[in-house]
Protein backbone atom coordinates (compact mmCIF):
# COMPACT_ATOMS: atom_id res chain seq x y z
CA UNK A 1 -154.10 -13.88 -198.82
CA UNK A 2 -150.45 -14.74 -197.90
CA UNK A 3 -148.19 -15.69 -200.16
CA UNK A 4 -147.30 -19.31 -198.37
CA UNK A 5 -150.99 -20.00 -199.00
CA UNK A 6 -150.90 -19.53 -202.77
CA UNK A 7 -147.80 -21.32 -203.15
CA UNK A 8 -149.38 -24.59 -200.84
CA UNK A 9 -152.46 -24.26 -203.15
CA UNK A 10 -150.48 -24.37 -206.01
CA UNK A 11 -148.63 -27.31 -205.82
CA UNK A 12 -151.98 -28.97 -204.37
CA UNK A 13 -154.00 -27.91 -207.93
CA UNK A 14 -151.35 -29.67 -210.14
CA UNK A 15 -150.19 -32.81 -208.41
CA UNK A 16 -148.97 -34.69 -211.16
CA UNK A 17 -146.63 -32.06 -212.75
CA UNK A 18 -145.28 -31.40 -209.12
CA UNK A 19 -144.84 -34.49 -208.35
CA UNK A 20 -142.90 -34.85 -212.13
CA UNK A 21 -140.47 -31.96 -210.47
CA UNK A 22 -140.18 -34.24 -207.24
CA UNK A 23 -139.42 -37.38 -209.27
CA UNK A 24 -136.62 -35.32 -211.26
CA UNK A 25 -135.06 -34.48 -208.03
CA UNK A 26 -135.65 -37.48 -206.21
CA UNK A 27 -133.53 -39.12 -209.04
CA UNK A 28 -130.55 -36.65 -209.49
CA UNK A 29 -130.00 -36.76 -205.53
CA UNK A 30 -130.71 -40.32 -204.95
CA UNK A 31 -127.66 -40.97 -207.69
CA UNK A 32 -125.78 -38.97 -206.07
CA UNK A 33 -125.98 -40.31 -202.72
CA UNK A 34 -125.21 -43.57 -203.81
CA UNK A 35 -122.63 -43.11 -205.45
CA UNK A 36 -121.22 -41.14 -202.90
CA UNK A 37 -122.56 -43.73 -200.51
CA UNK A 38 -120.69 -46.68 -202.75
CA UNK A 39 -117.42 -44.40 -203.09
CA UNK A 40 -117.21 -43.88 -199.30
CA UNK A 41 -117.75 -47.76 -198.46
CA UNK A 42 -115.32 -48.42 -201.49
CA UNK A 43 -112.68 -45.92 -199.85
CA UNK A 44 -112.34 -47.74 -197.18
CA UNK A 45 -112.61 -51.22 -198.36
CA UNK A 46 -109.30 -50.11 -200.33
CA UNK A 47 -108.14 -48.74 -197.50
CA UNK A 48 -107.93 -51.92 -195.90
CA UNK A 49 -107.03 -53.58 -198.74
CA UNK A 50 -104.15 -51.76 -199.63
CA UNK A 51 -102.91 -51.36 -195.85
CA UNK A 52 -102.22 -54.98 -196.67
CA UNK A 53 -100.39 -54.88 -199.41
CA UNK A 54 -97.02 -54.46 -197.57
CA UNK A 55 -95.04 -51.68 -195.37
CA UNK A 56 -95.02 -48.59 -196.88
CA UNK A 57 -92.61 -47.75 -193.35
CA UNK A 58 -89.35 -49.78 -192.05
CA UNK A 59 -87.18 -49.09 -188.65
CA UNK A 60 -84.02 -49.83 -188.43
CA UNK A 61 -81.50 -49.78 -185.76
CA UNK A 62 -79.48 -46.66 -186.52
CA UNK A 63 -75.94 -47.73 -187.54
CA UNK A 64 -73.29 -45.71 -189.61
CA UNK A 65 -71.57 -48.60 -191.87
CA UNK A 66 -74.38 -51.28 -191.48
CA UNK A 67 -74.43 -53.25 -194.80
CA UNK A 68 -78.18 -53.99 -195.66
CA UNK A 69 -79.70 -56.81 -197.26
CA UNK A 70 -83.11 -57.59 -195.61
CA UNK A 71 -85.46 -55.22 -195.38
CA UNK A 72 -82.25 -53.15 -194.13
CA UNK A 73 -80.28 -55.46 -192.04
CA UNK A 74 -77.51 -57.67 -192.84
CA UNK A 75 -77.12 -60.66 -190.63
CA UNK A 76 -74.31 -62.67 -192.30
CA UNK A 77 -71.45 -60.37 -191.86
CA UNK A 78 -68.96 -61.29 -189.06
CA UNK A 79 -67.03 -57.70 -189.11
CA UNK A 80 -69.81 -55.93 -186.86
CA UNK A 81 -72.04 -56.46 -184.49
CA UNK A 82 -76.23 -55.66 -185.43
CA UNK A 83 -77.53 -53.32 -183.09
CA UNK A 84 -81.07 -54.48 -181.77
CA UNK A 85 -84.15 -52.31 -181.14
CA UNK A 86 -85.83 -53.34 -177.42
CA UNK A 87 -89.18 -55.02 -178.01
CA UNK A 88 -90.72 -53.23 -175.01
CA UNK A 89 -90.23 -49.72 -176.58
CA UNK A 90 -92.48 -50.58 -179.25
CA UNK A 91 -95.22 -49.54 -176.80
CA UNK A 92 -93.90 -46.20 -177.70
CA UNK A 93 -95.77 -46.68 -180.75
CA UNK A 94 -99.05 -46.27 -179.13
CA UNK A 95 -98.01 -42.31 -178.05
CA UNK A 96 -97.80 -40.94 -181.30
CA UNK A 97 -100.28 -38.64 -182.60
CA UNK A 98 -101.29 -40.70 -185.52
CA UNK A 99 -101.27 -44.29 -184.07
CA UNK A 100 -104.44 -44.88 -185.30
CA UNK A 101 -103.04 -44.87 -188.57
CA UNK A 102 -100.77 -47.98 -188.09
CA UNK A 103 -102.80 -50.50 -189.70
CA UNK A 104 -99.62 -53.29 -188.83
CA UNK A 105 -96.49 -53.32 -186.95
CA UNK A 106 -94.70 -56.22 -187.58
CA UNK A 107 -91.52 -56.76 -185.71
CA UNK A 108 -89.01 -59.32 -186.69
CA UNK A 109 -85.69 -60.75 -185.04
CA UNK A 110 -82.95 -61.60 -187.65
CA UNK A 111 -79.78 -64.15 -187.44
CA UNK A 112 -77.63 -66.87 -188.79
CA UNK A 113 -78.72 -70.12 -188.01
CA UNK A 114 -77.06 -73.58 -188.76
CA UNK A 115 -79.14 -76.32 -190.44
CA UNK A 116 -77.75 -79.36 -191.22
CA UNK A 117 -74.33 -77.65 -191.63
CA UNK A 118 -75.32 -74.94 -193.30
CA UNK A 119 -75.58 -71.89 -192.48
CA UNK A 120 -79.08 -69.92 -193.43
CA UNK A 121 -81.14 -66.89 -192.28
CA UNK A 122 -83.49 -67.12 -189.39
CA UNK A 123 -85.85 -64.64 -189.36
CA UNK A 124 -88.46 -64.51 -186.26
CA UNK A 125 -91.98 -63.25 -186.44
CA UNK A 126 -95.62 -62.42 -184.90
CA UNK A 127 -97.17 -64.41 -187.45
CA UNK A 128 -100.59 -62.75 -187.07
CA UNK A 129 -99.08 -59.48 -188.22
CA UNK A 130 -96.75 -61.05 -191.19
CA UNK A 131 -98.96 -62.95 -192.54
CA UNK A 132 -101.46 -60.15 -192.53
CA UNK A 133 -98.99 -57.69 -193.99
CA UNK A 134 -97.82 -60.89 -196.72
CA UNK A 135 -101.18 -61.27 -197.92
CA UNK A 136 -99.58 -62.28 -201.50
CA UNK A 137 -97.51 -65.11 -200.13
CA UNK A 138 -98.29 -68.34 -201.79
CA UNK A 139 -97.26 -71.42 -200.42
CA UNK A 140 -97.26 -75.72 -199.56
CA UNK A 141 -99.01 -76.86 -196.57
CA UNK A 142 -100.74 -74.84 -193.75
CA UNK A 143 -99.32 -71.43 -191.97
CA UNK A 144 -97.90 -72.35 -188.21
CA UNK A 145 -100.14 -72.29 -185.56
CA UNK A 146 -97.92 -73.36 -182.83
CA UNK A 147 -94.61 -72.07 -181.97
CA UNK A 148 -92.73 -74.98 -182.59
CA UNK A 149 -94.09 -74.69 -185.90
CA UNK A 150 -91.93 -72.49 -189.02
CA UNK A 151 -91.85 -71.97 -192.57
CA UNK A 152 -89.37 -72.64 -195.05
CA UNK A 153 -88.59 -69.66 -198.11
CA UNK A 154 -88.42 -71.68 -201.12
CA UNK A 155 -84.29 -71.69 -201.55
CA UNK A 156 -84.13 -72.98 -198.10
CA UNK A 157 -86.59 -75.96 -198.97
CA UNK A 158 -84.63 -76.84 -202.02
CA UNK A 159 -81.53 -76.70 -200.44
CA UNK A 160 -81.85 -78.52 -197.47
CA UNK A 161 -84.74 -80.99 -199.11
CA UNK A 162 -87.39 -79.86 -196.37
CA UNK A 163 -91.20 -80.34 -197.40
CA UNK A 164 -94.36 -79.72 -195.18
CA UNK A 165 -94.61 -81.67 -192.02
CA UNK A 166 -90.97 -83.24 -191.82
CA UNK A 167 -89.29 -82.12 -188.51
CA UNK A 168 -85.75 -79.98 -188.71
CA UNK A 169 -83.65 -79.21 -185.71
CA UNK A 170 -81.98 -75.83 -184.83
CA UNK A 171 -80.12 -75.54 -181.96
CA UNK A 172 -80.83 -78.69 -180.78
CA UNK A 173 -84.39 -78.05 -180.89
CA UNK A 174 -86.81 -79.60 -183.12
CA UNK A 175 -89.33 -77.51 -185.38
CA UNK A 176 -91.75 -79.22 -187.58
CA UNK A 177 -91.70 -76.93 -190.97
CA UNK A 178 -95.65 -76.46 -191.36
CA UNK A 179 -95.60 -74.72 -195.16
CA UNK A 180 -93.15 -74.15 -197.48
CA UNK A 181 -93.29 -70.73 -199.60
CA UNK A 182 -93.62 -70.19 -203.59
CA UNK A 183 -90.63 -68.55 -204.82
CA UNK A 184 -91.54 -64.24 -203.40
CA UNK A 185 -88.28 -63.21 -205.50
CA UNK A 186 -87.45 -61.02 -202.18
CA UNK A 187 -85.17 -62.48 -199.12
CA UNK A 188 -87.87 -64.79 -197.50
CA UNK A 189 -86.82 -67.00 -200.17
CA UNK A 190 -83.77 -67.90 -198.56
CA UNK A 191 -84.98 -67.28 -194.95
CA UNK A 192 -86.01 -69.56 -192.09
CA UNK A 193 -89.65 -68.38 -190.88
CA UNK A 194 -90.31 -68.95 -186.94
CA UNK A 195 -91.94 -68.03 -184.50
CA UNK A 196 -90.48 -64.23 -183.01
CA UNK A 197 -90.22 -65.70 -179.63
CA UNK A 198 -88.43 -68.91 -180.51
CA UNK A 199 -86.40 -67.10 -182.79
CA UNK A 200 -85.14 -64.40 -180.23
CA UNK A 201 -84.40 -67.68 -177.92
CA UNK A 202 -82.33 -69.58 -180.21
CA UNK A 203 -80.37 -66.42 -181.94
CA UNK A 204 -79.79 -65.19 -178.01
CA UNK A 205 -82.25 -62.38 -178.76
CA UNK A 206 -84.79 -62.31 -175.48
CA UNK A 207 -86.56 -59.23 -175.93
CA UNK A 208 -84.81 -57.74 -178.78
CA UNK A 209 -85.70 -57.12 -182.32
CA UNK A 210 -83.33 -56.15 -185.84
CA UNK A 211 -86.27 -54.35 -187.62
CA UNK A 212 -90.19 -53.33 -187.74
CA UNK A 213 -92.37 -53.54 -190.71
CA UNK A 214 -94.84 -50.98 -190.38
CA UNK A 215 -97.64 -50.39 -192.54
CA UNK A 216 -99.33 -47.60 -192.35
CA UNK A 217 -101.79 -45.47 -193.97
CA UNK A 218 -102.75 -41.39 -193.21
CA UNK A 219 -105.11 -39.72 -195.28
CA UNK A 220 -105.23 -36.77 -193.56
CA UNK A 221 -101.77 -36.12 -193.37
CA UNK A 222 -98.83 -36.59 -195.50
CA UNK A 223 -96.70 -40.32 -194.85
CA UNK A 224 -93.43 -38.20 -194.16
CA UNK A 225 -95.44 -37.17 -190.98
CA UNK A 226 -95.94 -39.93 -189.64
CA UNK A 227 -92.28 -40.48 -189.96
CA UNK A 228 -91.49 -37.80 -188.19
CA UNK A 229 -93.72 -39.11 -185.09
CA UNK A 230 -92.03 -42.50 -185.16
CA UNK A 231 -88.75 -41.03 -185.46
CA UNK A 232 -88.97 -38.65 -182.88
CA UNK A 233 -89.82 -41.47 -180.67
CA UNK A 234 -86.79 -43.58 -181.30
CA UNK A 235 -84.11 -41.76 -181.97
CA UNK A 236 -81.80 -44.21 -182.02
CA UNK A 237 -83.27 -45.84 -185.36
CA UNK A 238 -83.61 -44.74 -188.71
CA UNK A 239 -87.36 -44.48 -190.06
CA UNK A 240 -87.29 -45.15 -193.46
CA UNK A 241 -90.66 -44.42 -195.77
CA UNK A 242 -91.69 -46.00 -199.14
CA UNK A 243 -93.46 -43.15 -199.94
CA UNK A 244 -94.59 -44.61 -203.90
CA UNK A 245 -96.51 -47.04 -201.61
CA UNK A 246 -98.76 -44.36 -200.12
CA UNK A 247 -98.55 -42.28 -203.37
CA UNK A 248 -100.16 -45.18 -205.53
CA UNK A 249 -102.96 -45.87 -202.18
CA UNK A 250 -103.90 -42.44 -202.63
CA UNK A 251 -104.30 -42.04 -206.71
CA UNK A 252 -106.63 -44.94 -205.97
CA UNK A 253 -108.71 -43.64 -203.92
CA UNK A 254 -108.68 -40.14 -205.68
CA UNK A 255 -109.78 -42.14 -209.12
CA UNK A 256 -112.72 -43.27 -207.41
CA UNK A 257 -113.51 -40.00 -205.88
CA UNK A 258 -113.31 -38.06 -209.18
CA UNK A 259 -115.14 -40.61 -210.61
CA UNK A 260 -118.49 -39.99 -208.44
CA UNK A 261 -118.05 -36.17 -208.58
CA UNK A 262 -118.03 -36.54 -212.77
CA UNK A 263 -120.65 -38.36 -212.08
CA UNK A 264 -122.71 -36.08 -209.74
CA UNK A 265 -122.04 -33.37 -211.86
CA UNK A 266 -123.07 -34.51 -214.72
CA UNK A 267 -127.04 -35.57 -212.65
CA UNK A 268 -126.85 -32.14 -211.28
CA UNK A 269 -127.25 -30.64 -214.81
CA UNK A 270 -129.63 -32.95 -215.97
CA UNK A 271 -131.52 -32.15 -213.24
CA UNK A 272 -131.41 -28.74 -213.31
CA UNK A 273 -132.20 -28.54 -216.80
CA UNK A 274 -135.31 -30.76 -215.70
CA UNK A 275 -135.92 -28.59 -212.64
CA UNK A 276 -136.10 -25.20 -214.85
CA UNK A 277 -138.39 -27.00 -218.30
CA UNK A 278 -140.98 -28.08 -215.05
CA UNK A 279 -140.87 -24.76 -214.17
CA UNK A 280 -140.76 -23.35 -217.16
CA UNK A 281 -144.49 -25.20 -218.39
CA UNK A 282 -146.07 -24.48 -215.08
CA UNK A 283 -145.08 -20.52 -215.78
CA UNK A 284 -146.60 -20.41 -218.66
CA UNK A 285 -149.86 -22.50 -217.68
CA UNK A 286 -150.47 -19.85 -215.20
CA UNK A 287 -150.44 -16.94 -217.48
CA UNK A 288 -153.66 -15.82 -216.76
CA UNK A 289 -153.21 -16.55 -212.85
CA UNK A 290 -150.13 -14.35 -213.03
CA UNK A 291 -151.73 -11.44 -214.99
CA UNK A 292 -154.71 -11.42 -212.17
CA UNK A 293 -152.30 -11.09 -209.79
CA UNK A 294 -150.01 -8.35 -211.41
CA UNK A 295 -153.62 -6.26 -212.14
CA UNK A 296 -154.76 -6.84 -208.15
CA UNK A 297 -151.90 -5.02 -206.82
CA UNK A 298 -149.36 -7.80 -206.64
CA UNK A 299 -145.35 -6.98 -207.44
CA UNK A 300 -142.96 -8.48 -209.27
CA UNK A 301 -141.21 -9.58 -206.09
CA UNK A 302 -144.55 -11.01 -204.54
CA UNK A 303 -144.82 -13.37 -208.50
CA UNK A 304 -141.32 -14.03 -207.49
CA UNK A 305 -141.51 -15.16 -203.84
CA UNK A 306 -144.70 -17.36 -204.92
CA UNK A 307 -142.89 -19.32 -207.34
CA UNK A 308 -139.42 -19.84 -205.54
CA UNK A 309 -141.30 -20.75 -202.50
CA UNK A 310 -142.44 -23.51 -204.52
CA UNK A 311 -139.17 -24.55 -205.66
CA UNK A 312 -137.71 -24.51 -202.19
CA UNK A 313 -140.67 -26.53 -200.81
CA UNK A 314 -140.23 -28.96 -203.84
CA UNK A 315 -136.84 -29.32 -203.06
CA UNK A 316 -137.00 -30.17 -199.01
CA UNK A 317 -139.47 -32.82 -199.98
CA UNK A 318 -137.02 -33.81 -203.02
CA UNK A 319 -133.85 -33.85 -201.06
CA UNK A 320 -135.55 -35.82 -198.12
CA UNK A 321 -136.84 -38.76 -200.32
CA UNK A 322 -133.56 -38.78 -202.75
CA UNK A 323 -131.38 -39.21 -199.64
CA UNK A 324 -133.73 -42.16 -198.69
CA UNK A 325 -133.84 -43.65 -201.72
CA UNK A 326 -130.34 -43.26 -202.70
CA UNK A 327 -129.35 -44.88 -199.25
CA UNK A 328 -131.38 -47.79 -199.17
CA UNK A 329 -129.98 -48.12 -203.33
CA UNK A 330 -126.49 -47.90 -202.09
CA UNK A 331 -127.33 -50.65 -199.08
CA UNK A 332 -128.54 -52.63 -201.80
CA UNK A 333 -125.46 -52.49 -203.80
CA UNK A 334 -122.71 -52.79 -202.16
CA UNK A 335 -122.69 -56.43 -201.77
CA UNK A 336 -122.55 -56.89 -205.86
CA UNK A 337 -120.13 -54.37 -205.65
CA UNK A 338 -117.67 -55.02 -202.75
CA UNK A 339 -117.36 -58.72 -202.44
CA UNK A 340 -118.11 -59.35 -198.51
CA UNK A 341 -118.16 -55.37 -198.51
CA UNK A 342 -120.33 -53.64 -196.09
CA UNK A 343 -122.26 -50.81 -196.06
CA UNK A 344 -120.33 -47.85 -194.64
CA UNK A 345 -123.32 -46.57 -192.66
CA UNK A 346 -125.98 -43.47 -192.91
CA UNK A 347 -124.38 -40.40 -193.08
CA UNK A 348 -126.29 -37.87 -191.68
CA UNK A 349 -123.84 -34.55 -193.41
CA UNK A 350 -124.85 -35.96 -196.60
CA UNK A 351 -128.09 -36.13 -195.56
CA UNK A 352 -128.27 -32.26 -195.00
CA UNK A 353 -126.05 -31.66 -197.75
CA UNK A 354 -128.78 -33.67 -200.02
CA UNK A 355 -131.69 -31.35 -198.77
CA UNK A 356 -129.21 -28.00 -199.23
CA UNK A 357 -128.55 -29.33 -202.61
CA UNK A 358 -131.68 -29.69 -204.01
CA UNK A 359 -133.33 -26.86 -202.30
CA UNK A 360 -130.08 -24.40 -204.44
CA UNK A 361 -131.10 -27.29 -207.42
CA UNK A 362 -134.47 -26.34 -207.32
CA UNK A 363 -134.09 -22.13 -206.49
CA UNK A 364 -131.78 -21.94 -209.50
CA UNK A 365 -133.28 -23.79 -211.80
CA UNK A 366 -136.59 -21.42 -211.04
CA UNK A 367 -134.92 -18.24 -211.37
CA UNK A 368 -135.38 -17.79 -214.98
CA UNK A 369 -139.26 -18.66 -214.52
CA UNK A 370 -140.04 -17.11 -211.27
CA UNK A 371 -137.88 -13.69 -213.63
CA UNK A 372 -140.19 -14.26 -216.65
CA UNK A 373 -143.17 -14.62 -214.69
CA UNK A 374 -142.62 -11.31 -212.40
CA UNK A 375 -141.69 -9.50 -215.78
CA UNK A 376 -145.09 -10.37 -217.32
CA UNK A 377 -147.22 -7.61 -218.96
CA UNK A 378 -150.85 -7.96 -217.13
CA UNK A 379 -152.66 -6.22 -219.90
CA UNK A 380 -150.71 -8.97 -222.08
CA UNK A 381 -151.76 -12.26 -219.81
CA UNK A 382 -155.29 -10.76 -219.36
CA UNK A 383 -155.48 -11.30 -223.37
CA UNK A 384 -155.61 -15.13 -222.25
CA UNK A 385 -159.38 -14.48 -220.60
């Protein structure tokens, strides 16, 4: 009789406790998969989220006594002359290593502008990327959608006594202010908002830009590295990086992560412990089986092989229905959990990982048995007949 035989006949003789064993492990690696399942669709939810929660990288032109007050560039002095970045290089962008890693790139146009007499900031814009990198701006009326269209910082409003939809001329051109901002507390509050295009047109500008925004996020690699890359590509600028930005995205994510392997940790010991009582009871039911087959000839290896090959059976079929179960959990959750969140897919690694994990769960967990058992006394377990 081969030992694969008495193993399969085995687990067919005592269903229910085997399929106790199979429960245990469906449960510890089910929990496990989801919440690595959750943690990996919450990763990158965050991701996303905090990509948007402002540059983390800013180019400048490069400029030895430049005296900085936006974001880097001054506009209002008349003692120097801004240098200007050319929008076209910005392709250049695209040829770094890490582009992919540029959520935004938000290029702006700064100058003086007079209003009314006064003279205020004009700052110029792709509204699709500002507004997506300004998520927290607050504001009166609707964002532009037309490029005759602007936005008024909350100083400017005041001062000039601008509120949404009245019409203001610059440059002998007439913009109708669509929103006006909540105070920010940063320089938009005393900025003109408009359209990068019809900014660079009435500031003289055509094709040029003062700064980029860029926000980026690399979790493979450190943020000074993707400095590098951008700098290397436009060496006439400074790349500056707010590297607490990208410091506090990654503790983030790192608090969720050690959260799910506490977690998974703590099921993998509960289930071993489970794993290794199972076996434990089903040892010492087959006493008498065990001392028949010590007396017949059998070795301690061969009492040994019979029961791990148990285990490792137990666990395939363990691993296989946990990773199921813990997937179609996790699909299940995410939607309470992640508002508009969505499931971050099957992963298949996991999957093997699940089956590898509960196959070691199981073996070690049976070691102690699958020992006692092939260290039985025959003449002692033939007492039992």
């Amino acid at each position: 009789m081969k030992l694969h035989n008495i193993s399969f006949g085995n687990i067919s003789r005592r269903k229910a406790k085997m399929l106790f064993l199979i429960m245990g492990l469906v449960i510890g690696i089910s929990t496990i998969v989801t919440l690595l399942s959750v943690t990996e669709t919450m990763t990158r939810d965050i991701e996303e989220r905090l990509n948007q929660f402002g540059a983390n990288i800013v180019m400048v032109p490069r400029s030895e006594n430049l005296s900085l007050s936006y974001g880097g560039i001054d506009v209002g002095g008349v003692n120097y002359q801004v240098r200007e970045i050319a929008q076209q290089s910005l392709s250049r962008l695209k040829t770094i290593k890490n582009y992919k890693n540029l959520a935004i790139v938000a290029p702006k146009v700064l100058g003086p502008v007079v209003v009314n007499g006064k003279k205020i900031l004009l700052m110029g814009v792709d509204f699709k990327e500002e507004l997506a990198l300004k998520t927290w701006w607050q504001k009166k009326g609707k964002y532009p959608v037309t490029k005759d269209e602007l936005i008024l910082g909350s100083e400017v409003a005041t001062m000039l006594n601008f509120l949404p939809g009245d019409t203001m001329m610059m440059a002998n051109e007439p913009f109708q202010v669509a929103a006006v901002l909540k105070p920010t507390g940063t320089s938009e509050d005393s900025a003109v908002i408009a359209d990068l295009a019809s900014a660079q047109k009435i500031l003289g500008k055509e094709g040029k830009i003062s700064m980029v925004e860029i926000s980026a996020f690399c979790q493979g690699c450190p943020i000074t590295e993707l400095t590098l890359q951008i700098a290397g590509k436009f060496p006439d600028t400074k790349v500056t990086a707010m590297k607490q930005a990208v410091m506090s995205k990654m503790q983030s994510i790192e608090m969720f992560k050690s959260f799910s392997l506490g977690i998974s940790i703590i099921v993998i010991f509960i289930g071993s412990l489970l794993v290794m009582v199972t076996m434990m009871g089903s040892v010492n039911e087959r006493t008498r089986e065990i001392g028949i087959f010590r007396a017949i000839g059998f070795r301690r290896g061969h009492v040994m092989q019979i029961i791990l090959l148990e285990a490792m059976l137990l666990g395939i079929v363990g691993g296989v229905l946990g990773f199921a179960i813990g997937n179609a959990i996790a699909l299940g959750i995410v939607p309470m959990v992640i508002h508009d969140g969505q499931f971050a897919g099957i992963n298949y690694q996991l999957g093997g990982l699940s089956v590898l994990m509960a196959v070691a769960l199981s073996l070690l967990a049976s070691l102690y048995p699958a020992f006692k058992a092939s260290n039985m006394d025959p003449s002692e377990a033939l007492r039992v007949l």
